[in-house]
N, C-alpha and C. Protein backbone atom coordinates (compact mmCIF):
# COMPACT_ATOMS: atom_id res chain seq x y z
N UNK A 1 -2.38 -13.38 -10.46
CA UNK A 1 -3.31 -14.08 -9.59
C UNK A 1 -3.26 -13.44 -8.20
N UNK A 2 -4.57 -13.05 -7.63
CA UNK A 2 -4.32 -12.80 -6.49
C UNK A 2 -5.08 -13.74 -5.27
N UNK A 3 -4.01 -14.25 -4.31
CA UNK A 3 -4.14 -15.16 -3.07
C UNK A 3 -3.70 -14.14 -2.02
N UNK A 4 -4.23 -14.89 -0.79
CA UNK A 4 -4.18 -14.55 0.62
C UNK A 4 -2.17 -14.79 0.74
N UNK A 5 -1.74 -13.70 1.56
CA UNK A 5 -0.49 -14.11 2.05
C UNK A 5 -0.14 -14.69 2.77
N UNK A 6 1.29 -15.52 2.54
CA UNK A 6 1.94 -16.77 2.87
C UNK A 6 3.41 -16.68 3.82
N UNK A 7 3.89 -16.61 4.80
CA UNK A 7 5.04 -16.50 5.16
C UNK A 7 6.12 -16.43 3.92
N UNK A 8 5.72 -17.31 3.27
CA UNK A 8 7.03 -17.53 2.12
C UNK A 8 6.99 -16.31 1.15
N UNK A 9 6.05 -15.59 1.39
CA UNK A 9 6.16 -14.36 0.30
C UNK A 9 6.79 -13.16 0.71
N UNK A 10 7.31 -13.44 2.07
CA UNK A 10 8.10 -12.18 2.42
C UNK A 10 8.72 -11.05 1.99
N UNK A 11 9.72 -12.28 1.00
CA UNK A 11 11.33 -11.67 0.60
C UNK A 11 10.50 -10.52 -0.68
N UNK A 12 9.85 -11.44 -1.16
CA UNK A 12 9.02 -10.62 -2.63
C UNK A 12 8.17 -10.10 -2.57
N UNK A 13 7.56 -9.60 -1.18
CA UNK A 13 6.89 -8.31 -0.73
C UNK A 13 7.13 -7.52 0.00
N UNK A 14 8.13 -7.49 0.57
CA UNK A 14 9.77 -6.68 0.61
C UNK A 14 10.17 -5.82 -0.39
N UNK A 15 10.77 -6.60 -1.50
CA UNK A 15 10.90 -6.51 -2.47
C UNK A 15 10.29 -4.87 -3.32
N UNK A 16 9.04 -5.62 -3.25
CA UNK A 16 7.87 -4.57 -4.39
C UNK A 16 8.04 -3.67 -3.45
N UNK A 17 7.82 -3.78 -1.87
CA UNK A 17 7.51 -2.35 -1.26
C UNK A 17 8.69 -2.04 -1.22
N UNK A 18 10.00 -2.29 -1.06
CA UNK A 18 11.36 -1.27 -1.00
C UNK A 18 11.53 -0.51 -2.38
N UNK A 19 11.36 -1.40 -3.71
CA UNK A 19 10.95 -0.57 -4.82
C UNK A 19 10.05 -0.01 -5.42
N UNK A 20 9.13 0.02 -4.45
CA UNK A 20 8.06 1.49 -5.20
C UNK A 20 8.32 2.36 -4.23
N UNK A 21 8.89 1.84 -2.95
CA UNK A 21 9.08 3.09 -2.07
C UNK A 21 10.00 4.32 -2.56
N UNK A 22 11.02 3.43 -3.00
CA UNK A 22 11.82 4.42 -3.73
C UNK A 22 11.76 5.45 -4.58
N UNK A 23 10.55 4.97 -5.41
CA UNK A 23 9.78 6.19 -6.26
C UNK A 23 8.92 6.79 -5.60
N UNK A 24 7.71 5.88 -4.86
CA UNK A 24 6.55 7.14 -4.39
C UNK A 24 6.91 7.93 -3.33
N UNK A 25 8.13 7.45 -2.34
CA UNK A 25 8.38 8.32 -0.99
C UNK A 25 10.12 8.48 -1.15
N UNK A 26 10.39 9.33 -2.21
CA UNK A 26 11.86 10.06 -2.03
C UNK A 26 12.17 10.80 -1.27
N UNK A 27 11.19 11.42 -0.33
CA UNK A 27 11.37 11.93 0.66
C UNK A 27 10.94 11.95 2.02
N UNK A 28 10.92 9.97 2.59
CA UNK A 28 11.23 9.80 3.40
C UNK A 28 12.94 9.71 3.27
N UNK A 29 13.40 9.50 4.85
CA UNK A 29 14.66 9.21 5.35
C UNK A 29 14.89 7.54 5.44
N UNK A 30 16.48 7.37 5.05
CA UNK A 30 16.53 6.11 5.23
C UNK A 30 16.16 5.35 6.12
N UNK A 31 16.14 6.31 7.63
CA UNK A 31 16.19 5.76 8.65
C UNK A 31 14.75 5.38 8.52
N UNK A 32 14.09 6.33 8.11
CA UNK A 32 12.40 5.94 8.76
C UNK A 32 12.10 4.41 7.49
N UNK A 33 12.19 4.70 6.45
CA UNK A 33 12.37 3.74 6.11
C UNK A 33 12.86 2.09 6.32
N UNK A 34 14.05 2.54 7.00
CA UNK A 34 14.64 0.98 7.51
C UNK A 34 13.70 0.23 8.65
N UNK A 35 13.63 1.64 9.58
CA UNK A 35 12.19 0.90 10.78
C UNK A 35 11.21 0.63 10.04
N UNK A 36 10.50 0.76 8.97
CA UNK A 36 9.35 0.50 8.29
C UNK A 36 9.53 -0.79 7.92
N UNK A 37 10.63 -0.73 7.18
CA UNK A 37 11.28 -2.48 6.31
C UNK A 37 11.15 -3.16 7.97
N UNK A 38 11.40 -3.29 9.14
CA UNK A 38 11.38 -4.00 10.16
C UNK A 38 10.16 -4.21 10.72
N UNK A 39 9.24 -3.17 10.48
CA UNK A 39 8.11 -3.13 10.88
C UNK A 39 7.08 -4.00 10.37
N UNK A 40 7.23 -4.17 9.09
CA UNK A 40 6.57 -4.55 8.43
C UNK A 40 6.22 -6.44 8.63
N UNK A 41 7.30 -7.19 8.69
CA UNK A 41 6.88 -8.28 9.39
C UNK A 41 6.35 -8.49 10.73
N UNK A 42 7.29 -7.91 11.42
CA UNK A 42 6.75 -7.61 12.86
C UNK A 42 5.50 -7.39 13.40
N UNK A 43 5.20 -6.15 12.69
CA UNK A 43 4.07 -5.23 13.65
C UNK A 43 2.96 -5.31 12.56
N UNK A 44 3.35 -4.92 11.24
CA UNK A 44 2.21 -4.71 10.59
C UNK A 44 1.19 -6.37 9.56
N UNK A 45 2.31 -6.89 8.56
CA UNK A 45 1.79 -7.96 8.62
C UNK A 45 1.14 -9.39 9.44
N UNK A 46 1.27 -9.22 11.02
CA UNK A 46 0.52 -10.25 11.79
C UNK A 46 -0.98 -9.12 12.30
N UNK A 47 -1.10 -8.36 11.69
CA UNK A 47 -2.15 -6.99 12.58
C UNK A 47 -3.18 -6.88 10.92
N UNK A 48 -2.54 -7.40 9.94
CA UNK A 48 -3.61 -6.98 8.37
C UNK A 48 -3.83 -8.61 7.68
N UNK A 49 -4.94 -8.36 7.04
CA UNK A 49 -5.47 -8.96 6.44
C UNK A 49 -4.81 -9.30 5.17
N UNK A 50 -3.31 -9.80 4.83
CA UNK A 50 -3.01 -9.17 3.20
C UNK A 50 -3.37 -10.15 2.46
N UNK A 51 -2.95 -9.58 1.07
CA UNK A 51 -3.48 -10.24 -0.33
C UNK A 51 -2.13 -9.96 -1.08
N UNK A 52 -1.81 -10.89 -1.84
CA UNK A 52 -0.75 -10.40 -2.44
C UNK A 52 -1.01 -10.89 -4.22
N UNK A 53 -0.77 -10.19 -5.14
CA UNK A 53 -0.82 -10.26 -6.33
C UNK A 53 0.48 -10.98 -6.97
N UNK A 54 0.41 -12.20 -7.41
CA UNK A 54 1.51 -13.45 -8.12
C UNK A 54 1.93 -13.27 -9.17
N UNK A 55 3.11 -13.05 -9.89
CA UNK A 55 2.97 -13.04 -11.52
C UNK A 55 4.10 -13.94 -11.75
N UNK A 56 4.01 -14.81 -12.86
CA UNK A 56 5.50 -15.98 -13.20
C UNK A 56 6.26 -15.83 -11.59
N UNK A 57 5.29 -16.61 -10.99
CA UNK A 57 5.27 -17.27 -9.60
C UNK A 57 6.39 -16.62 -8.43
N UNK A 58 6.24 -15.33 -8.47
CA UNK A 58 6.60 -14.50 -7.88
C UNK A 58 5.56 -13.03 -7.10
N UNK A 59 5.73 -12.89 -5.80
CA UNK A 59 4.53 -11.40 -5.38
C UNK A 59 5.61 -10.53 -6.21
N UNK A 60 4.43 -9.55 -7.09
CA UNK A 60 5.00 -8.57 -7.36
C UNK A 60 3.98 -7.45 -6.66
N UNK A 61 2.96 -7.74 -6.12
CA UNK A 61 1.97 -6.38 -5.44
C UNK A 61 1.19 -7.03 -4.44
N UNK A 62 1.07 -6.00 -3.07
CA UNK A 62 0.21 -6.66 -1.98
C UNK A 62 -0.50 -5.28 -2.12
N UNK A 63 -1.47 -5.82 -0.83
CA UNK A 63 -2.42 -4.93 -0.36
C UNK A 63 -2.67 -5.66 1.33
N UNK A 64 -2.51 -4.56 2.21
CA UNK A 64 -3.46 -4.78 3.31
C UNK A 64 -3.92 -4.39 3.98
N UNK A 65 -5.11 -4.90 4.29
CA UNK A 65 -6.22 -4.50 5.48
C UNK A 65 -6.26 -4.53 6.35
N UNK A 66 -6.67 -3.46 7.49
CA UNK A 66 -6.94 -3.19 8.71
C UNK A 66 -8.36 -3.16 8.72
N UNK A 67 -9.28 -3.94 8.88
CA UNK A 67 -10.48 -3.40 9.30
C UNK A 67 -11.21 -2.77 7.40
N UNK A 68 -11.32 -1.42 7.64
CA UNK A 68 -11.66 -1.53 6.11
C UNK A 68 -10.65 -0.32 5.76
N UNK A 69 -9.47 -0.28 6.32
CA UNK A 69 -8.25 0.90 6.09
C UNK A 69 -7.61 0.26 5.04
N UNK A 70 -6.96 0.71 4.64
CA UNK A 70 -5.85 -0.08 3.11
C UNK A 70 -4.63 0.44 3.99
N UNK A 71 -4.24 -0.28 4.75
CA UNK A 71 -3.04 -0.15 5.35
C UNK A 71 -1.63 0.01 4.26
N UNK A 72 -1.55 -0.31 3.45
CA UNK A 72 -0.41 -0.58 2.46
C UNK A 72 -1.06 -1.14 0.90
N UNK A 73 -0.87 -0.55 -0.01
CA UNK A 73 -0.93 -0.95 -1.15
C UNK A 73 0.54 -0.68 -2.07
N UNK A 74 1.07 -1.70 -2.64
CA UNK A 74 2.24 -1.60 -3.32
C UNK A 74 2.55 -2.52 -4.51
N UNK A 75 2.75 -2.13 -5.64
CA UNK A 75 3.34 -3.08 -6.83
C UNK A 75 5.14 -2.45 -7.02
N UNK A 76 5.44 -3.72 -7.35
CA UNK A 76 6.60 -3.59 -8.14
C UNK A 76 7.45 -2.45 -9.50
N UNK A 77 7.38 -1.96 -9.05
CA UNK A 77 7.96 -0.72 -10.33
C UNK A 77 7.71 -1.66 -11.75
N UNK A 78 8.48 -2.72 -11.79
CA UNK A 78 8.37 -3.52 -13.06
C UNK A 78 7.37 -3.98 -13.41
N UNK A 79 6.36 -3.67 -12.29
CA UNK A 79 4.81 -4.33 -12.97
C UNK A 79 3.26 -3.40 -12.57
N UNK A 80 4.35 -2.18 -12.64
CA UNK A 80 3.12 -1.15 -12.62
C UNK A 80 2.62 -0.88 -13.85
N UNK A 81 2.04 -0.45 -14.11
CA UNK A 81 0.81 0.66 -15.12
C UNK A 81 -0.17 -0.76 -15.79
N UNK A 82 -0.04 -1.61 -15.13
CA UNK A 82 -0.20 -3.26 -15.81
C UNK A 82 -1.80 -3.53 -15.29
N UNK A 83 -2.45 -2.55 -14.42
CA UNK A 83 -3.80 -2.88 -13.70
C UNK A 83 -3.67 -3.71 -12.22
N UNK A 84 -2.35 -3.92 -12.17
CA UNK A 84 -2.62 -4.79 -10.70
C UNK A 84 -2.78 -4.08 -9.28
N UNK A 85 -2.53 -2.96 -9.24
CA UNK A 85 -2.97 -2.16 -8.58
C UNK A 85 -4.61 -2.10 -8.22
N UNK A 86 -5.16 -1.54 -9.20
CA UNK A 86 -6.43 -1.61 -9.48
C UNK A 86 -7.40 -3.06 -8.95
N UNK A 87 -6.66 -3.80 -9.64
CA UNK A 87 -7.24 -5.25 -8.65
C UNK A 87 -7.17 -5.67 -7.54
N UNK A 88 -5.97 -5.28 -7.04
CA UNK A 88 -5.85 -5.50 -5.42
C UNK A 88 -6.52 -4.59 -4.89
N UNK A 89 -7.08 -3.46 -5.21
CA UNK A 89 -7.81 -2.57 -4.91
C UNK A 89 -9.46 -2.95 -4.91
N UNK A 90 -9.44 -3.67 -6.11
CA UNK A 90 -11.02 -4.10 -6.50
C UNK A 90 -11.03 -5.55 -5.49
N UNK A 91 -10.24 -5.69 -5.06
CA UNK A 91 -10.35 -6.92 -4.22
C UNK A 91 -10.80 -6.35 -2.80
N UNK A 92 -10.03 -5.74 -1.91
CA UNK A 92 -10.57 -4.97 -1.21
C UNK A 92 -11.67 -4.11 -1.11
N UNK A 93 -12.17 -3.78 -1.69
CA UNK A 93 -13.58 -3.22 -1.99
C UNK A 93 -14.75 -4.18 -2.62
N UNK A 94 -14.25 -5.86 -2.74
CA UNK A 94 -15.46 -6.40 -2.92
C UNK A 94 -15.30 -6.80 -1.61
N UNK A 95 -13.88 -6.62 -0.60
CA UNK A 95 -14.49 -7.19 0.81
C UNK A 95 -14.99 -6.75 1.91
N UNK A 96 -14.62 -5.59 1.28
CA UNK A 96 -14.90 -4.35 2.94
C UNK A 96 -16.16 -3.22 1.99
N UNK A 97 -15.98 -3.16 1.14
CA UNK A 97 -17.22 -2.45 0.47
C UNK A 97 -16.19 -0.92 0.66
N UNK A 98 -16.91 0.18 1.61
CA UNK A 98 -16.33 0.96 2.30
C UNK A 98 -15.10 1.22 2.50
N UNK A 99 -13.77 2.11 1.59
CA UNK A 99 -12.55 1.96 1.74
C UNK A 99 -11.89 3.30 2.40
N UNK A 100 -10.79 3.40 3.58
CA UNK A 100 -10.17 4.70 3.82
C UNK A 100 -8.80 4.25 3.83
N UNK A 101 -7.97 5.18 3.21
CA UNK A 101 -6.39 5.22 3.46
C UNK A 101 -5.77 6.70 3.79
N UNK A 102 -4.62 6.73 4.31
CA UNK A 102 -3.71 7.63 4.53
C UNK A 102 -2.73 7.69 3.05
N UNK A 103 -2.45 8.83 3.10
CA UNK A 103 -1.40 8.57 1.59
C UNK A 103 -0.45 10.26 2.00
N UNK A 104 0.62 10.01 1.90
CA UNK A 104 1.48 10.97 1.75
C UNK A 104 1.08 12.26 0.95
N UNK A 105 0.97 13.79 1.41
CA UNK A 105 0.50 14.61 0.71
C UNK A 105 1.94 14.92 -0.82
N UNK A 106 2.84 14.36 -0.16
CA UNK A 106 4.14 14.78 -1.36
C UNK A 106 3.92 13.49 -2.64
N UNK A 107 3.40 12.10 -2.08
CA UNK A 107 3.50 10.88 -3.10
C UNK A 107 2.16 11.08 -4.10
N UNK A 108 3.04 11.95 -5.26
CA UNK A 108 2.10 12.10 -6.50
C UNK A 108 1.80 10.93 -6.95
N UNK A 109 2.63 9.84 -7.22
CA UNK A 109 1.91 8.73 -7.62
C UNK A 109 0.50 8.11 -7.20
N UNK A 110 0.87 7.88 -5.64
CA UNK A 110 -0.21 7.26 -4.58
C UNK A 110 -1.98 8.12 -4.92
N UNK A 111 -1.38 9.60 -4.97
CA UNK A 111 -2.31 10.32 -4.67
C UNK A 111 -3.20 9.98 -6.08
N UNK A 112 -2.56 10.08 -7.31
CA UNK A 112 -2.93 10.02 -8.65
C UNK A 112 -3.82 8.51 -9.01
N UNK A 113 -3.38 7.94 -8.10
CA UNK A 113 -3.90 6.45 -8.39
C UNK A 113 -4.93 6.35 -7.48
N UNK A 114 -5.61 7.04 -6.59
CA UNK A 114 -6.48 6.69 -5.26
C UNK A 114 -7.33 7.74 -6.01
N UNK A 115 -7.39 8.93 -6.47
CA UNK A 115 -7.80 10.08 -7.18
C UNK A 115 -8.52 9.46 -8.62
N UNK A 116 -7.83 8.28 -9.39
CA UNK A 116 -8.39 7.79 -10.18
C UNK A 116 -9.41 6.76 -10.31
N UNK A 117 -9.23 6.08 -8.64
CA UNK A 117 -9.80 4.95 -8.28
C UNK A 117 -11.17 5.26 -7.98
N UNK A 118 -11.35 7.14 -6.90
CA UNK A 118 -12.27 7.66 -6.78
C UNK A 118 -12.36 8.03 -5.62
N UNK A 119 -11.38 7.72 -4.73
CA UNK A 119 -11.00 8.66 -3.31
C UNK A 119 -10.89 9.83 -3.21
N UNK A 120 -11.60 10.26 -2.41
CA UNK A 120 -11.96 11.71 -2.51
C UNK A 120 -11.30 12.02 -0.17
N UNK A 121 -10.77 13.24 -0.43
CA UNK A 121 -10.24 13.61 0.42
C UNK A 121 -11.08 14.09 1.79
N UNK A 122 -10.99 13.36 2.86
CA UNK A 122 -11.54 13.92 4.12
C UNK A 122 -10.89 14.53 5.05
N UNK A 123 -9.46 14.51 5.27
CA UNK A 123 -8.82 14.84 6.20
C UNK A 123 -7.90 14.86 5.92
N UNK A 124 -6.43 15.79 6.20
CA UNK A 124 -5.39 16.31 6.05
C UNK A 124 -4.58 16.90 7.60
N UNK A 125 -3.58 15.85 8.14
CA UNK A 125 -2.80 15.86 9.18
C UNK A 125 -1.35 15.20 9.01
N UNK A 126 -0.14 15.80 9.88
CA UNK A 126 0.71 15.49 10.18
C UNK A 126 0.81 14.08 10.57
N UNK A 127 1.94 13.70 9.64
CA UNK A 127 2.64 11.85 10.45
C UNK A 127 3.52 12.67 11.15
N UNK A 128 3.10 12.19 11.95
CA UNK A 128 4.01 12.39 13.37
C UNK A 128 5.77 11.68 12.99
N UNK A 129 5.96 10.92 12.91
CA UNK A 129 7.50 10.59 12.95
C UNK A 129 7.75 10.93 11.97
N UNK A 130 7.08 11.28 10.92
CA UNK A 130 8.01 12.01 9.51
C UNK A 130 7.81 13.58 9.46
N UNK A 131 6.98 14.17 9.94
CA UNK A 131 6.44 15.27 10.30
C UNK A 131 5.89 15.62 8.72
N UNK A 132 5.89 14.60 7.22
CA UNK A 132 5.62 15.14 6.42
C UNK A 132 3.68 14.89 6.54
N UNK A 133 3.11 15.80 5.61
CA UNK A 133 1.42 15.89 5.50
C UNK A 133 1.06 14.85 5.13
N UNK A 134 -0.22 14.22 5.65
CA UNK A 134 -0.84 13.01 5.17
C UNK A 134 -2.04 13.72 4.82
N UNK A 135 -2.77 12.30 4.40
CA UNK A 135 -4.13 12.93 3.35
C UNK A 135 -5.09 11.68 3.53
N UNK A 136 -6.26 12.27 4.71
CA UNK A 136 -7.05 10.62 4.76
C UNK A 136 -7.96 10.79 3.80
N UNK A 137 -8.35 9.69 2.82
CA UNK A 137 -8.93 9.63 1.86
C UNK A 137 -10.02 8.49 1.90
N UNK A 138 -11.49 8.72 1.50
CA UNK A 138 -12.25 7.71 1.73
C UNK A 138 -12.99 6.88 0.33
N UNK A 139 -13.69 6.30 0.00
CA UNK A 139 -14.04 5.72 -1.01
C UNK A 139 -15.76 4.95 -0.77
N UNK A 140 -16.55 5.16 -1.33
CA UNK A 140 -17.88 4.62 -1.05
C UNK A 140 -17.58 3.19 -1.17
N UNK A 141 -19.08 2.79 -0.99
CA UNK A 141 -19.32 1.50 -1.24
C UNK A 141 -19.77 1.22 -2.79
């Protein structure tokens, strides 16, 4: 089921994003990582629009929006290849129509799943605090 996010879904969207991080970005640093895990209540969830995907009454996948950016999309390792991706995705695109994200040029996963969705590549620049390649990617309406 997917609902609007709740303070109380923190811990379990935490959760999904510390474990897919682990697979799609093995090569960030812990450190940048740990500021991210801090960031993420702080700075980024009061600044996005999220949605988070429920399963046996637990978030196992969010998504959120900036405007019509996909600031973060993430499922649970244990409940990937399952389509929920795809829906939090199709959710965002019945609201913003028009979709762009950043995605790590090294995270084959990310890239494979935005590539399948139908994001097609506009721009290619440096993250600055990781110095690794990003990849802005856009999506019609």
């Amino acid at each position: 089921m997917i609902r609007p996010y709740a303070p109380k879904d923190l811990d379990d969207l935490l959760t999904a994003w510390e474990k897919a991080s682990e697979i799609a970005h093995p090569f960030l640093s812990e450190e940048f990582l740990a500021s991210e895990r801090q960031n993420i209540p702080n700075l980024y969830l009061p600044n996005a629009e999220t949605w988070v995907f429920e399963a046996d009454g637990r978030v196992v996948g969010f998504i959120a929006l900036i405007g019509n950016e996909v600031g973060a999309i993430f499922v649970h390792p244990s409940h990937q290849k399952l389509g929920i991706g795809q829906q939090l995705m199709d959710k965002a695109k019945e609201l913003r129509g028009e979709l762009e994200v950043e995605v790590f040029a090294a995270n084959s996963i990310g890239r494979a799943f935005y590539a399948k969705y139908g994001f097609v590549p506009i721009e290619e620049k440096v993250h600055e605090p990781t110095g690794q390649d990003v990849l802005r990617l856009t999506l019609g309406a």
